[in-house]
C-alpha atoms as a PDB file:
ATOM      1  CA  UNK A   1     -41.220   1.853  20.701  1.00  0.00           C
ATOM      2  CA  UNK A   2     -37.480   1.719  22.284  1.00  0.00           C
ATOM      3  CA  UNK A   3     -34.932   4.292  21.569  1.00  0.00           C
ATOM      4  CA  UNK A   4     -32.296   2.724  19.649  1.00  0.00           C
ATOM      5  CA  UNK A   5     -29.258   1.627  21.188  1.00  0.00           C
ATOM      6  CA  UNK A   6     -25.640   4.083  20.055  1.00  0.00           C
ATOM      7  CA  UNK A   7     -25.098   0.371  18.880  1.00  0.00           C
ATOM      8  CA  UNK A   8     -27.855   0.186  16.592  1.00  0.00           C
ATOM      9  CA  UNK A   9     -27.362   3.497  15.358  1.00  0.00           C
ATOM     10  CA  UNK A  10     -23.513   2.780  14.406  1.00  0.00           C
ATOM     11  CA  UNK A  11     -23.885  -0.387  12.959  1.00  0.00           C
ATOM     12  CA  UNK A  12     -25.104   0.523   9.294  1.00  0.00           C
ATOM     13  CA  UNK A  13     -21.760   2.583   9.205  1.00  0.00           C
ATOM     14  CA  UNK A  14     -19.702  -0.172  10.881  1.00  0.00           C
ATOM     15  CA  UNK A  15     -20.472  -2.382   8.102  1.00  0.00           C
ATOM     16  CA  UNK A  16     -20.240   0.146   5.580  1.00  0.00           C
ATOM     17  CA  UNK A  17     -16.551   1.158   6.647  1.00  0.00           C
ATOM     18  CA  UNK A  18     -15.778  -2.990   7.217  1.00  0.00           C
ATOM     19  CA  UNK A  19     -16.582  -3.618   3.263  1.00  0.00           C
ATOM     20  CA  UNK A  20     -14.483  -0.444   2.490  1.00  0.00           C
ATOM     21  CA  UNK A  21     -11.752  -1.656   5.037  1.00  0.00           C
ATOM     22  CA  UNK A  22     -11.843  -5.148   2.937  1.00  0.00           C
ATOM     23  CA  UNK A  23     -11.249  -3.517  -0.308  1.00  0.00           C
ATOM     24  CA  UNK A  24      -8.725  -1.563   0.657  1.00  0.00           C
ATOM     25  CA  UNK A  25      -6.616  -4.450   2.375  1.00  0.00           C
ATOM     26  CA  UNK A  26      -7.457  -6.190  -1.512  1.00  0.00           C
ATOM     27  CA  UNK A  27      -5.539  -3.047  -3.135  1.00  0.00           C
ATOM     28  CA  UNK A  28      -2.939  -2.574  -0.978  1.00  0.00           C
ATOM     29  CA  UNK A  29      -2.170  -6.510  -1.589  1.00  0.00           C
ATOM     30  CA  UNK A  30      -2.793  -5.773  -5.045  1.00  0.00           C
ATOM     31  CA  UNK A  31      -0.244  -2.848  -5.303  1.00  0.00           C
ATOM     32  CA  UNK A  32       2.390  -5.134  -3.178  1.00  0.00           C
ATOM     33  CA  UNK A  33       1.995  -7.635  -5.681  1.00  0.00           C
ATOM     34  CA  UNK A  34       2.777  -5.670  -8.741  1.00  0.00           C
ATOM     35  CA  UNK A  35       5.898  -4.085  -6.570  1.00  0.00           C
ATOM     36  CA  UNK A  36       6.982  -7.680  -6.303  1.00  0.00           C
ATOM     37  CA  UNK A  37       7.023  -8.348  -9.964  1.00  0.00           C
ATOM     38  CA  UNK A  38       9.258  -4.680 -10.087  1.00  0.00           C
ATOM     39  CA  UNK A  39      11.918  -6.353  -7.600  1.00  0.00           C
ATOM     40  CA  UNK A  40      12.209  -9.093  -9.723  1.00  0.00           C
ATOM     41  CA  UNK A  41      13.043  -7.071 -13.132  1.00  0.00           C
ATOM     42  CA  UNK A  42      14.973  -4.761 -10.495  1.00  0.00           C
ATOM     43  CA  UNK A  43      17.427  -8.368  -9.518  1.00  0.00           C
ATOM     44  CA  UNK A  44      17.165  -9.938 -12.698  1.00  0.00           C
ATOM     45  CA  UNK A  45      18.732  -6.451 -14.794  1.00  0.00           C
ATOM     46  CA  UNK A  46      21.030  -5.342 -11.707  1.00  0.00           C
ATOM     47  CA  UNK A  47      18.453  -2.248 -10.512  1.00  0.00           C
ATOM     48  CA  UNK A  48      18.824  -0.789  -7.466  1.00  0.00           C
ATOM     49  CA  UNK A  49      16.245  -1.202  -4.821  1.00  0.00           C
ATOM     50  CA  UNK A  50      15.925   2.396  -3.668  1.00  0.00           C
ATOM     51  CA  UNK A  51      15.289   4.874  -6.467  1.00  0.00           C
ATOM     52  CA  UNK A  52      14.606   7.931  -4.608  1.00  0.00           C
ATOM     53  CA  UNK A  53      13.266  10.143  -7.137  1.00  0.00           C
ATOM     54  CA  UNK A  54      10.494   7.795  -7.445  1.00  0.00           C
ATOM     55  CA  UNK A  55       9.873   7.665  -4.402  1.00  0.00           C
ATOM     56  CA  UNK A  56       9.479  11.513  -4.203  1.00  0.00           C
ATOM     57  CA  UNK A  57       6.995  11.573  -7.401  1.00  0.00           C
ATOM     58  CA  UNK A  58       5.031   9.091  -5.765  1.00  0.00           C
ATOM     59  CA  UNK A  59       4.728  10.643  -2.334  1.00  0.00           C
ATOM     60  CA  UNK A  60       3.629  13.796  -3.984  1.00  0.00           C
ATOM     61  CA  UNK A  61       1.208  12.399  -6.376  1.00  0.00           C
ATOM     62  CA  UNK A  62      -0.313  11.121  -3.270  1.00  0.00           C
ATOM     63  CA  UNK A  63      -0.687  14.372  -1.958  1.00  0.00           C
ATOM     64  CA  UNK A  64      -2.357  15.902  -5.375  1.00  0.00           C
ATOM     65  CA  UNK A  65      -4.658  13.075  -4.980  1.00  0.00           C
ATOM     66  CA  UNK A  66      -5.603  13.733  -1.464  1.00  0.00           C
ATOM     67  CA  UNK A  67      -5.707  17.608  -2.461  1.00  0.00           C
ATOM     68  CA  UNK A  68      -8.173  16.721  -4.708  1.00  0.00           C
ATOM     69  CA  UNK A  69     -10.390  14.748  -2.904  1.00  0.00           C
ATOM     70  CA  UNK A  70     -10.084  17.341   0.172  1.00  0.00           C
ATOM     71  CA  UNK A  71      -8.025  14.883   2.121  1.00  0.00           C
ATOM     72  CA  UNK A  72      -4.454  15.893   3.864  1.00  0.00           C
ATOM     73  CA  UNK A  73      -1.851  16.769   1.683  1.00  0.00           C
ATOM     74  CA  UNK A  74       0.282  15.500   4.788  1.00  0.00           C
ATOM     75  CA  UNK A  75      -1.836  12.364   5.547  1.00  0.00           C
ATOM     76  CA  UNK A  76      -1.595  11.537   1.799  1.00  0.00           C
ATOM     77  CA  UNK A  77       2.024  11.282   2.065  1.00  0.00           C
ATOM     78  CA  UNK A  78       2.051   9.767   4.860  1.00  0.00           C
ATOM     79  CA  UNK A  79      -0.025   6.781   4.011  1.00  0.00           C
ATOM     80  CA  UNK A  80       2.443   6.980   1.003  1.00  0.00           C
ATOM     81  CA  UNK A  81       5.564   6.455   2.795  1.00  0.00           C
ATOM     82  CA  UNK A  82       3.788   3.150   4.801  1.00  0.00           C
ATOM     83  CA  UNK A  83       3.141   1.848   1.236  1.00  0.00           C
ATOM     84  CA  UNK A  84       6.864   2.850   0.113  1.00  0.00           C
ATOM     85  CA  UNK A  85       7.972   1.390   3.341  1.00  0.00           C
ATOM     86  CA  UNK A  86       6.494  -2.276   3.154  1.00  0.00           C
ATOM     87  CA  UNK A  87       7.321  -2.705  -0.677  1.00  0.00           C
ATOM     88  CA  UNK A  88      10.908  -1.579   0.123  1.00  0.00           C
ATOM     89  CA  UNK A  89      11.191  -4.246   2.702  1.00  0.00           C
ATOM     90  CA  UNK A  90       9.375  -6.570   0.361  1.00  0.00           C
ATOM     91  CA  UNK A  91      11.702  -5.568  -2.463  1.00  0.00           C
ATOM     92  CA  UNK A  92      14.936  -6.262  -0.188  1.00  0.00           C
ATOM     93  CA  UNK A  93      14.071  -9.320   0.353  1.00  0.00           C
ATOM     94  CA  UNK A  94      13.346 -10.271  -3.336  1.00  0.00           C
ATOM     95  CA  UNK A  95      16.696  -8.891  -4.148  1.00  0.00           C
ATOM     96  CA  UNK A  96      18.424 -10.561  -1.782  1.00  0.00           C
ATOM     97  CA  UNK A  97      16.986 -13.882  -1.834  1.00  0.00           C
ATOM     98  CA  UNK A  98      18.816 -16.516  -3.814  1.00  0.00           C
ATOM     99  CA  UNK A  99      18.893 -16.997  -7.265  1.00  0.00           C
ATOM    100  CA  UNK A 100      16.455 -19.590  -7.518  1.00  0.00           C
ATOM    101  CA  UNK A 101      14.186 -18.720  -5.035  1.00  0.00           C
ATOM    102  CA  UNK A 102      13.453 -15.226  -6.033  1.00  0.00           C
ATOM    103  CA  UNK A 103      10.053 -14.044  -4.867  1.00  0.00           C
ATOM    104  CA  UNK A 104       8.429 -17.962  -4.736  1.00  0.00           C
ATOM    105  CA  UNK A 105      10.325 -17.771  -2.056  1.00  0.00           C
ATOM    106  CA  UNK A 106       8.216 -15.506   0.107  1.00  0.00           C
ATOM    107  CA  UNK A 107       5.025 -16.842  -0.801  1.00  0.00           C
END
């Protein structure tokens, strides 16, 4: 019998972490969504785009979370503010789109 390869020894984990990796891209475009739909009732009532204290409560849940789970309180927040980041830009561009076009206008 052959020794198995570092390969063959990986690749049960590989795949476990790609399906993982799939679902995750899945939420993340599920959360982006839903912060799409919260630009538009942001342009249509006159909201600003940045609401900072939000974006504080958020960032810090994430790092109960990760507390919780024994992940980084720093890595939490982190992955938070890449989140925060991309609907932000997403957001901006909502808002500032014209009237008609709105967010159809990204997609």
């Amino acid at each position: 019998m052959t020794n198995p390869t570092p390969e063959s020894l990986l690749q049960p984990f590989r795949e476990r972490l790609e399906a993982l990796d799939q679902q995750l891209a899945e939420l993340v475009a599920a959360r982006l969504a839903i912060c799409c739909e919260v630009a538009e009732v942001k342009r249509a009532h006159g909201i600003p785009m940045m609401q900072p204290s939000r974006v504080a409560a958020v960032r810090e849940a994430y790092a109960a979370r990760g507390e919780r789970l024994d992940l980084s309180p720093d890595f939490m927040r982190s992955l938070a503010t890449l989140l925060i980041d991309e609907a932000c830009r997403l957001e901006d561009e909502i808002i500032d789109a014209p009237a008609a076009a709105g967010a159809e206008a990204l997609r």
